[in-house]
C-alpha atoms as a PDB file:
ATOM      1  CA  UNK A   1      -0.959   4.287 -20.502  1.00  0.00           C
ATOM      2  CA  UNK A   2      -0.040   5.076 -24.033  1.00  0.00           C
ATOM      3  CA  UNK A   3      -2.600   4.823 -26.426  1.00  0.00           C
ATOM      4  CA  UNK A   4      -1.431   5.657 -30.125  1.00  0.00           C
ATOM      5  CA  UNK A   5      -2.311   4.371 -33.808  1.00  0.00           C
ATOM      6  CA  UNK A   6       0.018   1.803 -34.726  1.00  0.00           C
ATOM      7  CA  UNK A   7      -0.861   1.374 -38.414  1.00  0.00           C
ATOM      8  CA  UNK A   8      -3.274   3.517 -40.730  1.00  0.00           C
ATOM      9  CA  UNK A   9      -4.226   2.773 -44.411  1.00  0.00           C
ATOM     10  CA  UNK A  10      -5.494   5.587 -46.443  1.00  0.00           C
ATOM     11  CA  UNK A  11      -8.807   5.073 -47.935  1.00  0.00           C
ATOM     12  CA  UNK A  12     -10.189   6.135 -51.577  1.00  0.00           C
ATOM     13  CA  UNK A  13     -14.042   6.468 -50.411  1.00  0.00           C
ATOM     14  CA  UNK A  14     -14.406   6.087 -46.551  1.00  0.00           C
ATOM     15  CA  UNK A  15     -12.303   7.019 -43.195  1.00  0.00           C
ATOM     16  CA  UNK A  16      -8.972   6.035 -42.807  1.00  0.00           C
ATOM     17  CA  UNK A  17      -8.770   2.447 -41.395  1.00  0.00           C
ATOM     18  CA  UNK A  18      -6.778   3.290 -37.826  1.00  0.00           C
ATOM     19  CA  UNK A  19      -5.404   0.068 -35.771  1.00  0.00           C
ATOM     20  CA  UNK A  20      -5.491   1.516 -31.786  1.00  0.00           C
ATOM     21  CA  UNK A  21      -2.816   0.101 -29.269  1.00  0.00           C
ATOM     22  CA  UNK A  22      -2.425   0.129 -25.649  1.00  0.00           C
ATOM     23  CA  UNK A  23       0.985   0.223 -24.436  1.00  0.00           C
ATOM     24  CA  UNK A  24       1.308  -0.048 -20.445  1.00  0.00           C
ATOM     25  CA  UNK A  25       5.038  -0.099 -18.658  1.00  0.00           C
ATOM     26  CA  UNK A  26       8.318   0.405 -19.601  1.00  0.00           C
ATOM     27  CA  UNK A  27      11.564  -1.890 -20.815  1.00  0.00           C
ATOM     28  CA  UNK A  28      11.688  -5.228 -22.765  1.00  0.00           C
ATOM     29  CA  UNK A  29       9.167  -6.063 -24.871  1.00  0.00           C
ATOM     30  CA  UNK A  30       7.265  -8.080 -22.525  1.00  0.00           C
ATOM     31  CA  UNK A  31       3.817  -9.376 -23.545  1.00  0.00           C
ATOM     32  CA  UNK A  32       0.984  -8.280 -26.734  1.00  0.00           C
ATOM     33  CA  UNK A  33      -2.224  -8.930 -26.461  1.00  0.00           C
ATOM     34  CA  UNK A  34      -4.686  -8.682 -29.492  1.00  0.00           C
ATOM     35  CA  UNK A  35      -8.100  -8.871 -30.153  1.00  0.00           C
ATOM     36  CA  UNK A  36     -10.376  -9.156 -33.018  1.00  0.00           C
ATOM     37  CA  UNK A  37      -8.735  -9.945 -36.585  1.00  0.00           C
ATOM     38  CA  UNK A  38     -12.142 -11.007 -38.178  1.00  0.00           C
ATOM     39  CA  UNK A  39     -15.041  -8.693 -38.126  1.00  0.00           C
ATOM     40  CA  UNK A  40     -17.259 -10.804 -36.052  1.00  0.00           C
ATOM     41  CA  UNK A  41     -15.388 -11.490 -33.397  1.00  0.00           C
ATOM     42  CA  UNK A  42     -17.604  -9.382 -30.940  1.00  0.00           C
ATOM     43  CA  UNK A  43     -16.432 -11.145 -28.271  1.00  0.00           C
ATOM     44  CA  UNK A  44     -13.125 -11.147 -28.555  1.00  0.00           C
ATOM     45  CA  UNK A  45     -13.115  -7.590 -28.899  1.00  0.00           C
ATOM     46  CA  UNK A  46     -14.956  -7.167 -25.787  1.00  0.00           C
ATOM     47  CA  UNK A  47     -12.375  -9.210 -23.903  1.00  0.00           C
ATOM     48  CA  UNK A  48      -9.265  -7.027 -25.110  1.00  0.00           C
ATOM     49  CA  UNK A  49     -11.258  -4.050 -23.592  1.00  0.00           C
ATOM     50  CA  UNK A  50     -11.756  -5.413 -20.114  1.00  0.00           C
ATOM     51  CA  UNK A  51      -7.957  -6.603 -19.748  1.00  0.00           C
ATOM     52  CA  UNK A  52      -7.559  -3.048 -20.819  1.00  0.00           C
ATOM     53  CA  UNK A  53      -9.731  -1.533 -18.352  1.00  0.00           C
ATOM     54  CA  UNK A  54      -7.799  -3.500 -15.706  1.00  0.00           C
ATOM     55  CA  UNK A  55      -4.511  -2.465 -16.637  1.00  0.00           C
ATOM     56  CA  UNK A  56      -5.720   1.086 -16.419  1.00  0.00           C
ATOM     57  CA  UNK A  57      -6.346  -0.121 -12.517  1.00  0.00           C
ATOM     58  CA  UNK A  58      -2.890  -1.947 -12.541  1.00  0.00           C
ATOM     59  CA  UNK A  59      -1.243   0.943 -13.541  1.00  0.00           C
ATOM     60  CA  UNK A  60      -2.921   3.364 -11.080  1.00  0.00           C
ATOM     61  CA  UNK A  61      -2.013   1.120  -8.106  1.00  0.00           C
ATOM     62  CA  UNK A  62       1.859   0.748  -9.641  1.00  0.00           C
ATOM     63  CA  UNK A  63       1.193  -2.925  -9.955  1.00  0.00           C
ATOM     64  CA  UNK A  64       2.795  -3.449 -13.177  1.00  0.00           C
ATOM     65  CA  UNK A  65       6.401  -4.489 -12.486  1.00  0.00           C
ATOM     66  CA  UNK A  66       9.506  -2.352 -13.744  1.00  0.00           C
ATOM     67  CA  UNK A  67      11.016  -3.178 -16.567  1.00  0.00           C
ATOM     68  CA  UNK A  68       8.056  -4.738 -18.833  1.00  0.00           C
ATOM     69  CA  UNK A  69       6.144  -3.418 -21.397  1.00  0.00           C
ATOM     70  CA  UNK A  70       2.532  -4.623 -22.481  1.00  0.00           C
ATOM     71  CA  UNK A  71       0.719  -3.961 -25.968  1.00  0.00           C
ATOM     72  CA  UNK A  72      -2.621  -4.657 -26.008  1.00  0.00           C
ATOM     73  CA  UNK A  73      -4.766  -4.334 -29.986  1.00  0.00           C
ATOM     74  CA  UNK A  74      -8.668  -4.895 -29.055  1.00  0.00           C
ATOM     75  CA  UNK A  75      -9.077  -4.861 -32.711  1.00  0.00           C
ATOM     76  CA  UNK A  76      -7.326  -4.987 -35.763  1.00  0.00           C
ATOM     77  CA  UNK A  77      -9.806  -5.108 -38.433  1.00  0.00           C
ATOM     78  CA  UNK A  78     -12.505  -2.577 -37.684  1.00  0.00           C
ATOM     79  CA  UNK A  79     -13.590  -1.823 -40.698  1.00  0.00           C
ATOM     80  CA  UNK A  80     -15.269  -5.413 -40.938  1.00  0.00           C
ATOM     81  CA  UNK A  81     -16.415  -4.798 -37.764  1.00  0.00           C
ATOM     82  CA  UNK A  82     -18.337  -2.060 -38.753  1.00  0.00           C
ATOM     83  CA  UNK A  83     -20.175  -3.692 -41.069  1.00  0.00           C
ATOM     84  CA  UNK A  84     -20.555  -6.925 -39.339  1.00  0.00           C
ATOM     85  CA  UNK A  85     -18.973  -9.069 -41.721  1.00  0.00           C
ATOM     86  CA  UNK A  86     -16.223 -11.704 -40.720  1.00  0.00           C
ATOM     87  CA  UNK A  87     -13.568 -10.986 -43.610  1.00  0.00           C
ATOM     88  CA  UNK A  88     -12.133  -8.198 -45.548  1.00  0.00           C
ATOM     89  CA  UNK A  89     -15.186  -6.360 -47.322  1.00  0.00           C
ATOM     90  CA  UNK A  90     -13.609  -5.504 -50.508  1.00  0.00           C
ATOM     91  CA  UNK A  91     -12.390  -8.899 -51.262  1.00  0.00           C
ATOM     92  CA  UNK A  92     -13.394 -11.320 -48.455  1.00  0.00           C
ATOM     93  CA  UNK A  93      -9.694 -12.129 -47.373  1.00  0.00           C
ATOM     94  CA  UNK A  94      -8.769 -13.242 -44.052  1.00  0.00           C
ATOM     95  CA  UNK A  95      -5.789 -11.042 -42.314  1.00  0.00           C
ATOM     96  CA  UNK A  96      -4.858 -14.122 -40.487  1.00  0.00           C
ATOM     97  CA  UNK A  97      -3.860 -16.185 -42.985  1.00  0.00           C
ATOM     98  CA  UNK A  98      -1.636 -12.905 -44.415  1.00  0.00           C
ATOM     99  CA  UNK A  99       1.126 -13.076 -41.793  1.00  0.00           C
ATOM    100  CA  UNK A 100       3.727 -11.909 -41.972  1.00  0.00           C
ATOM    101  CA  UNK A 101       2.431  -9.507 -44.740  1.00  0.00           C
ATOM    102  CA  UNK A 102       3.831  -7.535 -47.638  1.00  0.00           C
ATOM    103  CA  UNK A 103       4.156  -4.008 -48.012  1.00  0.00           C
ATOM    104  CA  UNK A 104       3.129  -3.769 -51.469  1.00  0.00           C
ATOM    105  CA  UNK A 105       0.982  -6.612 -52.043  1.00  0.00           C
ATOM    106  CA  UNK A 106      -3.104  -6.863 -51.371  1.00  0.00           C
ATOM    107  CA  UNK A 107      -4.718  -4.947 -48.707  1.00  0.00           C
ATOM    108  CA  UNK A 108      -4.868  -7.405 -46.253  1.00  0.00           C
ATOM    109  CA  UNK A 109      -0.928  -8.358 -46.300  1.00  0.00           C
ATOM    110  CA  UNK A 110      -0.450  -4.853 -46.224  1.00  0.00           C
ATOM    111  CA  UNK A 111      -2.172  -4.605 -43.278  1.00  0.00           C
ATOM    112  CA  UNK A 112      -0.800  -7.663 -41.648  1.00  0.00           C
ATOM    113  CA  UNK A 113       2.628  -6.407 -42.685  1.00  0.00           C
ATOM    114  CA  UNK A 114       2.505  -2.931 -40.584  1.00  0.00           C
ATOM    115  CA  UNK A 115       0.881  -4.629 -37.311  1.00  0.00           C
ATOM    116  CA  UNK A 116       3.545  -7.641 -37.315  1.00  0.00           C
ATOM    117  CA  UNK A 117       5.909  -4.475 -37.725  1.00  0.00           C
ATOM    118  CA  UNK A 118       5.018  -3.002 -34.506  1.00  0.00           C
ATOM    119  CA  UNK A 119       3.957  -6.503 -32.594  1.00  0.00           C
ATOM    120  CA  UNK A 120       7.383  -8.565 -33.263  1.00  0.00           C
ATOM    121  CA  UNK A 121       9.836  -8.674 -30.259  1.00  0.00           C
ATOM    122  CA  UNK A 122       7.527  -9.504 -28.065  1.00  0.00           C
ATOM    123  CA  UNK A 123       8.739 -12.697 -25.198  1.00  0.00           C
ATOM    124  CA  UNK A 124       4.827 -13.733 -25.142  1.00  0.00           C
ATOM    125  CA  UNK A 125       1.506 -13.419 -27.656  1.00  0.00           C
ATOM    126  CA  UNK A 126      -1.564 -13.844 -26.435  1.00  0.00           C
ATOM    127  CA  UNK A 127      -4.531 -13.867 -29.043  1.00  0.00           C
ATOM    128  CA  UNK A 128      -8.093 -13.747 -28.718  1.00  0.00           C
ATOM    129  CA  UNK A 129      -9.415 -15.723 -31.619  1.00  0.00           C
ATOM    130  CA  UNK A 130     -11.954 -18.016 -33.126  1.00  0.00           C
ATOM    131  CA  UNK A 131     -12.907 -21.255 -34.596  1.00  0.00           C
ATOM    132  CA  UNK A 132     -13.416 -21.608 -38.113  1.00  0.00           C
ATOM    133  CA  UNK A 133     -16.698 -23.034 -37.689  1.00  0.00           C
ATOM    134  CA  UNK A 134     -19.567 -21.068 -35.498  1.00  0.00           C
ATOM    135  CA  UNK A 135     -20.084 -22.954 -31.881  1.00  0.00           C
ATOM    136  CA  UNK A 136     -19.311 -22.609 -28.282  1.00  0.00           C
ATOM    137  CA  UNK A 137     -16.519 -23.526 -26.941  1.00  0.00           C
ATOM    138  CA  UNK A 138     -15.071 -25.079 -23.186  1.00  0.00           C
ATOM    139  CA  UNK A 139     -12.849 -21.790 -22.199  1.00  0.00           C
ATOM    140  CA  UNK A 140      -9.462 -22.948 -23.232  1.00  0.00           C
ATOM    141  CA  UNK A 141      -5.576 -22.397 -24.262  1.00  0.00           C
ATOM    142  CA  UNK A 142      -4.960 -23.650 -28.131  1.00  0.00           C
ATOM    143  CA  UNK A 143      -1.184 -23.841 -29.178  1.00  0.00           C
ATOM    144  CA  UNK A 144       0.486 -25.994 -32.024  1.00  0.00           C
ATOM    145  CA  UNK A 145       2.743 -28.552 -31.793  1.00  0.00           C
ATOM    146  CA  UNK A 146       5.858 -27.034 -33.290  1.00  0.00           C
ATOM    147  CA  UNK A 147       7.762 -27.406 -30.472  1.00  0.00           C
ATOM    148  CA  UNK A 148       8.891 -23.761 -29.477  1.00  0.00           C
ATOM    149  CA  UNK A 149       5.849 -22.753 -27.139  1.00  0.00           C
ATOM    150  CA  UNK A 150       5.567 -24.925 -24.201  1.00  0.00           C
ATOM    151  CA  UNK A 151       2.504 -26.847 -22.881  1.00  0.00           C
ATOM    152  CA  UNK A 152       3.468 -26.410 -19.477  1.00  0.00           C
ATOM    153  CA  UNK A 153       3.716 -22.569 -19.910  1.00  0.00           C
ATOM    154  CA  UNK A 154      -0.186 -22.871 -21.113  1.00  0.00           C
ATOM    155  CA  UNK A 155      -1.117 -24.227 -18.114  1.00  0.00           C
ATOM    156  CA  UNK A 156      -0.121 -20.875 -15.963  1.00  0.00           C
ATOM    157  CA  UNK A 157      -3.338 -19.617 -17.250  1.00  0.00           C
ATOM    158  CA  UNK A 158      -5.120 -21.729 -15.188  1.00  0.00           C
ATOM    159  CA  UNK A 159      -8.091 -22.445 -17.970  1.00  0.00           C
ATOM    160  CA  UNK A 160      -9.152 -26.301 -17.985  1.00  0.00           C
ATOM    161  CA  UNK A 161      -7.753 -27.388 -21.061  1.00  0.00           C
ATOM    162  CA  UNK A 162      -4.726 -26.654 -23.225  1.00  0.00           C
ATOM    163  CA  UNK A 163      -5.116 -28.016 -26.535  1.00  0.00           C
ATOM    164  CA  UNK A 164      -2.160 -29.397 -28.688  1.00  0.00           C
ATOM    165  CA  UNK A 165      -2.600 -29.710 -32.163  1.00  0.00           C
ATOM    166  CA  UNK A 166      -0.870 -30.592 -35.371  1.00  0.00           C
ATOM    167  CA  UNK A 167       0.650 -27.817 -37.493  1.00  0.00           C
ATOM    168  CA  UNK A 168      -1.467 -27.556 -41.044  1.00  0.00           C
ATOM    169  CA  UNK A 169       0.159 -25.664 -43.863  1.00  0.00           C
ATOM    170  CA  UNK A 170      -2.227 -23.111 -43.922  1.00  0.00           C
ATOM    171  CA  UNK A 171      -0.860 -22.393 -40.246  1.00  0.00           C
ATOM    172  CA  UNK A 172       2.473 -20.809 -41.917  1.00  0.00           C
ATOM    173  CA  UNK A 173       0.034 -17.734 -42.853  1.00  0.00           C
ATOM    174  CA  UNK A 174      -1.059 -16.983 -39.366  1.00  0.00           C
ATOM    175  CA  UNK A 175      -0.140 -14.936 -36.641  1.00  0.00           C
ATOM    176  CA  UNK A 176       0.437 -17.178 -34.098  1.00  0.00           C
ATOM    177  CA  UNK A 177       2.654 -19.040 -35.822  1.00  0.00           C
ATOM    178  CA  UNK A 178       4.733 -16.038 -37.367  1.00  0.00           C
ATOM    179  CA  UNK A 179       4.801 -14.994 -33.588  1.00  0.00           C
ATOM    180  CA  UNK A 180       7.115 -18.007 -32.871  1.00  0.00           C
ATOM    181  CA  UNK A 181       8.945 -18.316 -36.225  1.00  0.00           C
ATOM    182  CA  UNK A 182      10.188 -14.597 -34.602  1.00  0.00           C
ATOM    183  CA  UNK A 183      10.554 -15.939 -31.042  1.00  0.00           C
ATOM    184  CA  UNK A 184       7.666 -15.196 -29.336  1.00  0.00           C
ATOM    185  CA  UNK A 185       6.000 -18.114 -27.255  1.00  0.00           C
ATOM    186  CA  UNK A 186       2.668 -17.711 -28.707  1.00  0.00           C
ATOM    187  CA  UNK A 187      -0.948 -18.704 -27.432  1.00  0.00           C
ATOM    188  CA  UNK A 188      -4.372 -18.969 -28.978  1.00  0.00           C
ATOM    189  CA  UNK A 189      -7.039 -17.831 -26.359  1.00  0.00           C
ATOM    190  CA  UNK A 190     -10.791 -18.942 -26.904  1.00  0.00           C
ATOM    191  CA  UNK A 191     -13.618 -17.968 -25.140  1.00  0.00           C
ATOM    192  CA  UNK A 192     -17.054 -19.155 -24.896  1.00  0.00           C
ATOM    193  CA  UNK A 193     -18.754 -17.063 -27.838  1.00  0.00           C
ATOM    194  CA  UNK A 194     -17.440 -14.907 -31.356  1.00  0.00           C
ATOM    195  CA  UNK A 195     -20.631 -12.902 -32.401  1.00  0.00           C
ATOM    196  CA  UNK A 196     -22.117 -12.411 -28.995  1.00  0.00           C
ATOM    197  CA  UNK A 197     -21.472 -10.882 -26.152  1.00  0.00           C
ATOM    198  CA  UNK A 198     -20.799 -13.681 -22.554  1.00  0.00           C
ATOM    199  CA  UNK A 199     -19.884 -11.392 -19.755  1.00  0.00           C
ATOM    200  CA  UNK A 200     -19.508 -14.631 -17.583  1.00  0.00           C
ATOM    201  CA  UNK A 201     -16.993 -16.291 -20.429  1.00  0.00           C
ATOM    202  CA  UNK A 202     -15.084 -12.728 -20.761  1.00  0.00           C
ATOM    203  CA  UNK A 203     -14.473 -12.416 -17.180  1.00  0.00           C
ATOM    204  CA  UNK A 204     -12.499 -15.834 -17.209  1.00  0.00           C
ATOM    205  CA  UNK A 205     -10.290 -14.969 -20.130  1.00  0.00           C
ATOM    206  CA  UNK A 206      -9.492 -11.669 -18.532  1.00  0.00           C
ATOM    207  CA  UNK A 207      -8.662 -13.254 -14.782  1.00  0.00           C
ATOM    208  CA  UNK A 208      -6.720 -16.353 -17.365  1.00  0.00           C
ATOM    209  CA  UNK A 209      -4.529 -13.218 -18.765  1.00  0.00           C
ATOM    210  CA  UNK A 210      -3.775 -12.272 -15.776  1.00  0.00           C
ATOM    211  CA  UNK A 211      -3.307 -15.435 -14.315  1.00  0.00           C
ATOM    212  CA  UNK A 212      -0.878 -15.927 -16.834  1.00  0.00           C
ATOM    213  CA  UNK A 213       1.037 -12.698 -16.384  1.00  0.00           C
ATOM    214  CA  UNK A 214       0.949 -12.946 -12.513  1.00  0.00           C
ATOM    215  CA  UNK A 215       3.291 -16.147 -13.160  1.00  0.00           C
ATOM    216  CA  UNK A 216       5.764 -14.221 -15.706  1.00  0.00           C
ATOM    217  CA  UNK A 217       6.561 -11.415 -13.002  1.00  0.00           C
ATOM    218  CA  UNK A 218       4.906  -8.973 -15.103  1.00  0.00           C
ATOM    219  CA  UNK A 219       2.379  -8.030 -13.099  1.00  0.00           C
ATOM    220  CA  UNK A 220       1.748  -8.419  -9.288  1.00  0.00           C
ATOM    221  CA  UNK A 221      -1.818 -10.155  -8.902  1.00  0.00           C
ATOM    222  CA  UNK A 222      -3.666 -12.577  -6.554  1.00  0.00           C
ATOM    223  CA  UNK A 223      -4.987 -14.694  -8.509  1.00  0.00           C
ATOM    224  CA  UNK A 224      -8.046 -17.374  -6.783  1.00  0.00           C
ATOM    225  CA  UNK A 225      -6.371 -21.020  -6.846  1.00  0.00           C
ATOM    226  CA  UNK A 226      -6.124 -22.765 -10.190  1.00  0.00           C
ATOM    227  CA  UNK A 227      -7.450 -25.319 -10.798  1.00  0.00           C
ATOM    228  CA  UNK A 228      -6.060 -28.272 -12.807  1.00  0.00           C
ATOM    229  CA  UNK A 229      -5.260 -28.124 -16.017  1.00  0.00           C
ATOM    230  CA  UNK A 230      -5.775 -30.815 -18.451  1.00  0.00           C
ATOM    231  CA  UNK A 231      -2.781 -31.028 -21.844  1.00  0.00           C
ATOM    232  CA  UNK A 232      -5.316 -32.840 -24.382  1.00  0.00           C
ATOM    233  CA  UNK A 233      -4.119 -33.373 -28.405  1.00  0.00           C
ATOM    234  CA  UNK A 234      -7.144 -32.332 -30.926  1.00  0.00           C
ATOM    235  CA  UNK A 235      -6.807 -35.782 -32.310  1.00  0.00           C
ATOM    236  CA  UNK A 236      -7.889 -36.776 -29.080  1.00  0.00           C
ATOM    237  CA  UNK A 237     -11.103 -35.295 -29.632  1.00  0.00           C
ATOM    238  CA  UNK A 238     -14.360 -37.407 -30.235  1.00  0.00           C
ATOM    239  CA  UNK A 239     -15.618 -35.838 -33.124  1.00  0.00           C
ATOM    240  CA  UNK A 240     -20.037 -36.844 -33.285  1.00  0.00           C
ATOM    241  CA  UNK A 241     -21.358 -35.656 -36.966  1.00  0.00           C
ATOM    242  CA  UNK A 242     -24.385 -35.541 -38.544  1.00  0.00           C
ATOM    243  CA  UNK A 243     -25.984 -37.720 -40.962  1.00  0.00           C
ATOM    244  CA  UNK A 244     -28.500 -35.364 -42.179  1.00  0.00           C
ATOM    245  CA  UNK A 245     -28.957 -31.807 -43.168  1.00  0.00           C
ATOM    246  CA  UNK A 246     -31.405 -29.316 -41.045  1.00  0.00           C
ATOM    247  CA  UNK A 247     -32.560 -27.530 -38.154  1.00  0.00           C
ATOM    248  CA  UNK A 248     -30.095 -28.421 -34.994  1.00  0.00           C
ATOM    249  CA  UNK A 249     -31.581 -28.586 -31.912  1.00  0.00           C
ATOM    250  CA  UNK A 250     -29.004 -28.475 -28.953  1.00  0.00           C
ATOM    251  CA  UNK A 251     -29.938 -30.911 -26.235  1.00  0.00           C
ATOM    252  CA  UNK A 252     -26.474 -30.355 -23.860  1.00  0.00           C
ATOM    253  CA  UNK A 253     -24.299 -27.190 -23.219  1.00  0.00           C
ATOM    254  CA  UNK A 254     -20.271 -26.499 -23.995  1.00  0.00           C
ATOM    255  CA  UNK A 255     -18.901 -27.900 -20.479  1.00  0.00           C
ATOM    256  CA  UNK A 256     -21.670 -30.159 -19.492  1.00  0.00           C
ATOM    257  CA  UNK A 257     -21.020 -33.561 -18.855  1.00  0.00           C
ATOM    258  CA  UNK A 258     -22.525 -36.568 -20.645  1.00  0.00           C
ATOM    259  CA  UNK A 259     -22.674 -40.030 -20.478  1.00  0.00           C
ATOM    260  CA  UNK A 260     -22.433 -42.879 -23.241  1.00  0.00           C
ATOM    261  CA  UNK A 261     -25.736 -43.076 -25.027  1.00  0.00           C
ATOM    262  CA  UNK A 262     -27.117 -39.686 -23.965  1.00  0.00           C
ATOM    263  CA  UNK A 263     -28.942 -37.701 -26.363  1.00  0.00           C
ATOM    264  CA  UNK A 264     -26.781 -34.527 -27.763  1.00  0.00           C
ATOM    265  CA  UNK A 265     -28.823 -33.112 -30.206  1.00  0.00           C
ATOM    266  CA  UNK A 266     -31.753 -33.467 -32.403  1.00  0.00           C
ATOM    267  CA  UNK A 267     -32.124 -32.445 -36.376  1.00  0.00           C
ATOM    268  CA  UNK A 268     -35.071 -31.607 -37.503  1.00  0.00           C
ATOM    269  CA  UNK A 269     -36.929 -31.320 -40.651  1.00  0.00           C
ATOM    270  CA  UNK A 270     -36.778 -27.709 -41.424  1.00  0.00           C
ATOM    271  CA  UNK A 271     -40.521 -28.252 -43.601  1.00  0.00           C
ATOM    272  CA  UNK A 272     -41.930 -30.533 -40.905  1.00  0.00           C
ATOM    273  CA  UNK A 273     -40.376 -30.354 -37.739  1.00  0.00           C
ATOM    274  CA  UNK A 274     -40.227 -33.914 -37.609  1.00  0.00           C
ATOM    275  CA  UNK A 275     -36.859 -35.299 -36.336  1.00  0.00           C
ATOM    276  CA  UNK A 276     -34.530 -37.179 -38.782  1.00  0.00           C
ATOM    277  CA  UNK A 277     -31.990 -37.746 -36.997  1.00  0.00           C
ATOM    278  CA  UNK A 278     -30.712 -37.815 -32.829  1.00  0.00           C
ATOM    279  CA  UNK A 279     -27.193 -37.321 -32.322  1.00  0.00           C
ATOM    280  CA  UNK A 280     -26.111 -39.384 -29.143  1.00  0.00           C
ATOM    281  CA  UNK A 281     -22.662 -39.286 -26.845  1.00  0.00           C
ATOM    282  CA  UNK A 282     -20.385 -42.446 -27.404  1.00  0.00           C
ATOM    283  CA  UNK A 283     -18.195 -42.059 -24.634  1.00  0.00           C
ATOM    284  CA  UNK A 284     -18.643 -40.771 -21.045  1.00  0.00           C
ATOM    285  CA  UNK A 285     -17.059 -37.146 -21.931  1.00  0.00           C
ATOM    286  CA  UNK A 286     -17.178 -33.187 -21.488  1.00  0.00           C
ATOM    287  CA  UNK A 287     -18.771 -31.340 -23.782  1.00  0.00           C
ATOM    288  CA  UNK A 288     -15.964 -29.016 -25.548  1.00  0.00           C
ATOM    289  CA  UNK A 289     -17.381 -27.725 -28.606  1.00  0.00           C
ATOM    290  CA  UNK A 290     -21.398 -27.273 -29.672  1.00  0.00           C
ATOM    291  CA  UNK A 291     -22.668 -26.239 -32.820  1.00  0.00           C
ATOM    292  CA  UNK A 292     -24.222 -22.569 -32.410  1.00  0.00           C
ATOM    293  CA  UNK A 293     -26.038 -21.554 -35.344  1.00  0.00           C
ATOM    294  CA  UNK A 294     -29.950 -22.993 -36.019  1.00  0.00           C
ATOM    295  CA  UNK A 295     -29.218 -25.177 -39.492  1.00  0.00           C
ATOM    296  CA  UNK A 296     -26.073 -27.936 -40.023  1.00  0.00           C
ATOM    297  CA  UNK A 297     -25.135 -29.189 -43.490  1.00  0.00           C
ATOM    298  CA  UNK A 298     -25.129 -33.455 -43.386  1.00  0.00           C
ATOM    299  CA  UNK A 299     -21.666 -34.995 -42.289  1.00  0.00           C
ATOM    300  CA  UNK A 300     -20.699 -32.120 -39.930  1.00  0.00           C
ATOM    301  CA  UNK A 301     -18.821 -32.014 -36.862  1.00  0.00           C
ATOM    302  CA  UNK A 302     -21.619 -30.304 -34.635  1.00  0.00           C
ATOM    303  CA  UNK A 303     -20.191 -31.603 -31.173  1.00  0.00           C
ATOM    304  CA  UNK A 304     -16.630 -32.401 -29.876  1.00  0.00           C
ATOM    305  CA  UNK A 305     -16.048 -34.257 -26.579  1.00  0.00           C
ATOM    306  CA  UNK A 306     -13.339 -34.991 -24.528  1.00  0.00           C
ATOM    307  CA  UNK A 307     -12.712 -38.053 -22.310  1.00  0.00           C
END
């Protein structure tokens, strides 16, 4: 193992902010990992540092194969991190939607522009990553459509579902799709949780990775059977929203099942605890997304199902 600082920014009133890598092997440019680009992404931080506690045991046991290199990032925005808050502090920009950065613009696209630096080249991406709104989630692969990472290459990680969706134009600005613009075959990885810790959900992603790498030839790994993995387009998803503002009550769990006319969720009065409104399932479905946090704004997509 290498471990070495791939980028450092100078600061004017606190420590230097220091972006740690993980290099493993030797040869092409094989596969990059990376973890937390938002300072609450607890969990996805957490994950980074058990895949790299296992390559530490990969490595020992000369079961990464010649000829491939892995870079692994748990983190590349610890300064939010340290502070707990999701964006940049000074000016509450998000580094992934800086890619592929500028060397002598703001702070963030300077940042963005030194890691893509050192991360290009790579034949796959993997990123740990979350939503933009605060739920839990169905483990699962999350690509975009643009045609030049492949759905059937998703399903080597042997998660349940591998979402497709539409390319938006604030995508451009992102890493993952930067990753492929530079021909890398990029993938979004999302776990159960963001601000939490789910030792249960972490272990997953980590056996998914190396799943997924056990089917490149990059590592030698026996993986459990997969089991079968479901292509699904995020316009596919049955979106159930609220009428009404308030306390949300969670009746169901991300990867339960429901039928048609079950109850979901309940929102409640925040003054009076008195329920306004019940959310119910329209469609015999798996729950893939649930609303996390204890208040919802009215005309919200709390719950997402798949058929």
């Amino acid at each position: 193992m290498n471990k070495r600082i791939i980028y450092e920014l100078k600061g004017m009133y606190r420590d230097s902010l220091r972006i740690t890598g993980y290099e493993y092997g030797t040869g092409e440019k094989s596969v990059c990992i990376t973890g937390s680009l938002r300072g609450d992404e607890v969990q996805q931080l957490y994950c980074c540092s058990q895949i790299i506690k296992k390559f530490k045991q990969l490595e020992i046991e000369g079961r990464i194969n010649k000829g491939h290199k892995i870079l692994v990032i748990p983190s590349m925005n610890p300064y939010s991190m340290n502070i707990k808050k999701r964006f940049w502090p000074t000016d509450n920009t998000d580094i992934n939607r800086m890619f592929p950065g500028y060397n002598l613009g703001e702070t963030t696209q300077r940042i963005a522009d030194g890691v893509f630096k050192e991360i290009s080249g790579y034949k796959y991406g993997i990123q740990f990553t979350s939503f933009y709104m605060p739920g839990d989630f169905m483990p699962h692969v999350r690509m975009m459509d643009e045609g030049f990472s492949k759905a059937d290459t998703a399903k080597q990680f042997g998660l349940p579902y591998v979402v497709v969706r539409k390319t938006r134009p604030y995508d451009t600005a992102t890493l993952n799709y930067n990753w492929q613009v530079w021909d890398t075959q990029a993938f979004s990885l999302y776990t159960t949780t963001t601000v939490k810790i789910d030792q249960n959900g972490a272990g997953k992603a980590v056996l998914s990775v190396m799943n997924f790498l056990a089917a490149q030839g990059i590592i030698k790994y026996s993986a459990p059977g997969l089991i079968t993995t479901k292509v699904v387009n995020d316009t596919d998803m049955v979106s159930v929203r609220t009428a009404e503002s308030g306390v949300f009550e969670p009746l169901v769990k991300a990867g339960g099942s429901v039928v048609a006319g079950q109850p979901l969720a309940n929102i409640l009065n925040p003054y009076e605890a008195e329920i306004m409104e019940t959310l119910y399932a329209p469609v015999d479905a798996n729950v893939f997304f649930i609303h996390n946090e204890p208040l919802t704004y009215a005309n919200t997509a709390v719950i997402k199902l798949v058929q």
